[in-house]
C-alpha atoms as a PDB file:
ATOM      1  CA  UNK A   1       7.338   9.717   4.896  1.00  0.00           C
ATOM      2  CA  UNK A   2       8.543   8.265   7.979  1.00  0.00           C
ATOM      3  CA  UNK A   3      10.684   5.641   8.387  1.00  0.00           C
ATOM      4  CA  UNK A   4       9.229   2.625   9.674  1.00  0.00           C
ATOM      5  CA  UNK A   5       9.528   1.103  13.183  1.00  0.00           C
ATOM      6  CA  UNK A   6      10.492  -2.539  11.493  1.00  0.00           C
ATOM      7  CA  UNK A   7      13.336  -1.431   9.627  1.00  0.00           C
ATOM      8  CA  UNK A   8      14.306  -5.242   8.770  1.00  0.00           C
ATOM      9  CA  UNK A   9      11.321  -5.393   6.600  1.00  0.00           C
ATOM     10  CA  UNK A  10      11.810  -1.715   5.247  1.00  0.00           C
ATOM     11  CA  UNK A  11      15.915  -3.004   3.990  1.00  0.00           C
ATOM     12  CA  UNK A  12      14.770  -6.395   2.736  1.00  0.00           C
ATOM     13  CA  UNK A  13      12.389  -6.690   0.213  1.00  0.00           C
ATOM     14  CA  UNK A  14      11.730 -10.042  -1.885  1.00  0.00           C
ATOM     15  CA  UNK A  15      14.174  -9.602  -5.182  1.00  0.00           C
ATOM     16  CA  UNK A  16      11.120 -11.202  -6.986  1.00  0.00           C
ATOM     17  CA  UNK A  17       8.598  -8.098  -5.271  1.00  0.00           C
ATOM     18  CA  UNK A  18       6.722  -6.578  -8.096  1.00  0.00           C
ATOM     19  CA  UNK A  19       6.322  -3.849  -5.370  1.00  0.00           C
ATOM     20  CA  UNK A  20      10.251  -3.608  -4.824  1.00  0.00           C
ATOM     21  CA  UNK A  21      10.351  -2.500  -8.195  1.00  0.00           C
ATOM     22  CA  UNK A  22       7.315   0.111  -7.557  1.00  0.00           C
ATOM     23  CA  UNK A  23       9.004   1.468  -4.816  1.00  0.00           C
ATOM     24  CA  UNK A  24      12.447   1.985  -6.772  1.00  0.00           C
ATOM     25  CA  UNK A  25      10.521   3.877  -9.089  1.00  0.00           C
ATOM     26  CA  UNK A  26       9.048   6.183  -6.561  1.00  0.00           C
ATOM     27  CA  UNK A  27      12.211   6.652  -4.844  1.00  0.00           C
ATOM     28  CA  UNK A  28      13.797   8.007  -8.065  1.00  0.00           C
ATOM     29  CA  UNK A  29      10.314  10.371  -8.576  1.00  0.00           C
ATOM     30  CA  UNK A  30      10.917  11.760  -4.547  1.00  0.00           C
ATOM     31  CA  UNK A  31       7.229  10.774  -3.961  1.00  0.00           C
ATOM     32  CA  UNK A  32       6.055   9.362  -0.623  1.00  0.00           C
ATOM     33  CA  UNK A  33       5.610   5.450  -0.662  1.00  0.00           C
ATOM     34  CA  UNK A  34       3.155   4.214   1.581  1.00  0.00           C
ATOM     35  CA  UNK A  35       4.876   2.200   3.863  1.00  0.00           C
ATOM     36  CA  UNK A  36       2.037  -0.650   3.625  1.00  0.00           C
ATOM     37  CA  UNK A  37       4.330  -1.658   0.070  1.00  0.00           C
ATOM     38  CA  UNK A  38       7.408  -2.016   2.189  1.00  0.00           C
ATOM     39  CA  UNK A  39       5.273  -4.828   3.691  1.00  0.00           C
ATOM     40  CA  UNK A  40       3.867  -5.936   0.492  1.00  0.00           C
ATOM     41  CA  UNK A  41       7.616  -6.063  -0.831  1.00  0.00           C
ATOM     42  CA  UNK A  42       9.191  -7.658   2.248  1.00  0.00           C
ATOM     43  CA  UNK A  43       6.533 -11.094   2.088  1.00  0.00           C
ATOM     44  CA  UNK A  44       4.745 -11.239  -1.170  1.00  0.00           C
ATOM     45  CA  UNK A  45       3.394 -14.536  -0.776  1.00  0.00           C
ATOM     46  CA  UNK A  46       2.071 -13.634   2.882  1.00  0.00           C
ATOM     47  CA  UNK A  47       0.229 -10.631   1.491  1.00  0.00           C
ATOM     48  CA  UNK A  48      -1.519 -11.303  -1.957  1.00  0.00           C
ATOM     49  CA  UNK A  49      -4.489 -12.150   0.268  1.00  0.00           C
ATOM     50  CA  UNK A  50      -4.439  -9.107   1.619  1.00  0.00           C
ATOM     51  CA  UNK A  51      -3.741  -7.102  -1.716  1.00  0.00           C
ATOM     52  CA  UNK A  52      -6.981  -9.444  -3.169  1.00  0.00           C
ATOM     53  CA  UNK A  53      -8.855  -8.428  -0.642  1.00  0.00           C
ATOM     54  CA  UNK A  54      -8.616  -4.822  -0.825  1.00  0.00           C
ATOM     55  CA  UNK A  55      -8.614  -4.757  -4.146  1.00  0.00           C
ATOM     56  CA  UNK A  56     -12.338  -6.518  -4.321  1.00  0.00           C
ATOM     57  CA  UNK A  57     -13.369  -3.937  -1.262  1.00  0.00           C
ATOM     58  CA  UNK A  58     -12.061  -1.073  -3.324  1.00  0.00           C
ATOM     59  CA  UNK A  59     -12.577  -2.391  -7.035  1.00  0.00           C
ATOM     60  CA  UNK A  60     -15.534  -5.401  -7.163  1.00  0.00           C
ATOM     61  CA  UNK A  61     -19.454  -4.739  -7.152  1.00  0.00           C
ATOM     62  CA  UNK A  62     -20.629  -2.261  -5.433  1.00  0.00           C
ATOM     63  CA  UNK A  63     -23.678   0.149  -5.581  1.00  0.00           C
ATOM     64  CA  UNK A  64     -20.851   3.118  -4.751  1.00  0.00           C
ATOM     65  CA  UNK A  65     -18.354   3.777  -7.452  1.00  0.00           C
ATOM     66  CA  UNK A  66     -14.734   2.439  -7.312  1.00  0.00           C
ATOM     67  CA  UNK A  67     -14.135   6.974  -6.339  1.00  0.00           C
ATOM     68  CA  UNK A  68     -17.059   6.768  -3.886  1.00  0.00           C
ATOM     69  CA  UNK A  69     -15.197   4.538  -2.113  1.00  0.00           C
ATOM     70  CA  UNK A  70     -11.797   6.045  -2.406  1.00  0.00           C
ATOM     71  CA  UNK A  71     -13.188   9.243  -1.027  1.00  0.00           C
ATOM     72  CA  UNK A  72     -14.567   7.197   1.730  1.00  0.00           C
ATOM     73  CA  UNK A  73     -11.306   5.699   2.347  1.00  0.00           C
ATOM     74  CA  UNK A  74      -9.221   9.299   2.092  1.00  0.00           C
ATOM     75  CA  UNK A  75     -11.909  10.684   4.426  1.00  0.00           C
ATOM     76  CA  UNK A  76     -11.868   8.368   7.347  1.00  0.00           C
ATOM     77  CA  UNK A  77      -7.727   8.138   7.169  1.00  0.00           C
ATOM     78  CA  UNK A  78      -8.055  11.709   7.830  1.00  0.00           C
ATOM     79  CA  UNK A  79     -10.171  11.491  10.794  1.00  0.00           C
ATOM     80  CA  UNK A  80      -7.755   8.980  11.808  1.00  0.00           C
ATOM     81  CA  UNK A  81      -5.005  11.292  11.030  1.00  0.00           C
ATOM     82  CA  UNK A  82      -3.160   8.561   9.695  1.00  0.00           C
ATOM     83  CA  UNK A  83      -1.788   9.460   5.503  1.00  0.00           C
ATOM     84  CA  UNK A  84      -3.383   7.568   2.995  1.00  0.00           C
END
């Protein structure tokens, strides 16, 4: 992927990121890392509302299954053209 246009958050992740650990691991793989993680690494205390959040959206009670909405998601990031 890309690199990203804030590089300072890309370079310094939170020693204590769960996610700096998640993106280590996916490094070492070669597979793409969304860069939303760099972000989630960088400030984890600024974004666990924001990781709640989608994970209720994605994950909580719904009449459309948790992969109903994934699809949904994958779909419109398309149209967008932006990865997902």
């Amino acid at each position: 992927m890309a690199p990203m246009f804030l590089r300072d958050v890309e370079n310094n992740p939170d020693p204590k990121s769960s996610y700096q650990k998640m993106i280590e691991q996916m490094q070492a793989m070669g597979a793409p890392i969304s860069q939303i993680f760099y972000l989630f690494a960088f400030k984890p205390d600024r974004t666990k509302f924001l990781e709640g959040f989608t994970q209720g959206v994605m994950r909580g009670p719904s009449p459309l299954s948790p992969g109903w909405r994934e699809l949904i998601a994958a779909f419109t990031s398309k149209q967008n053209r932006c990865p997902f």
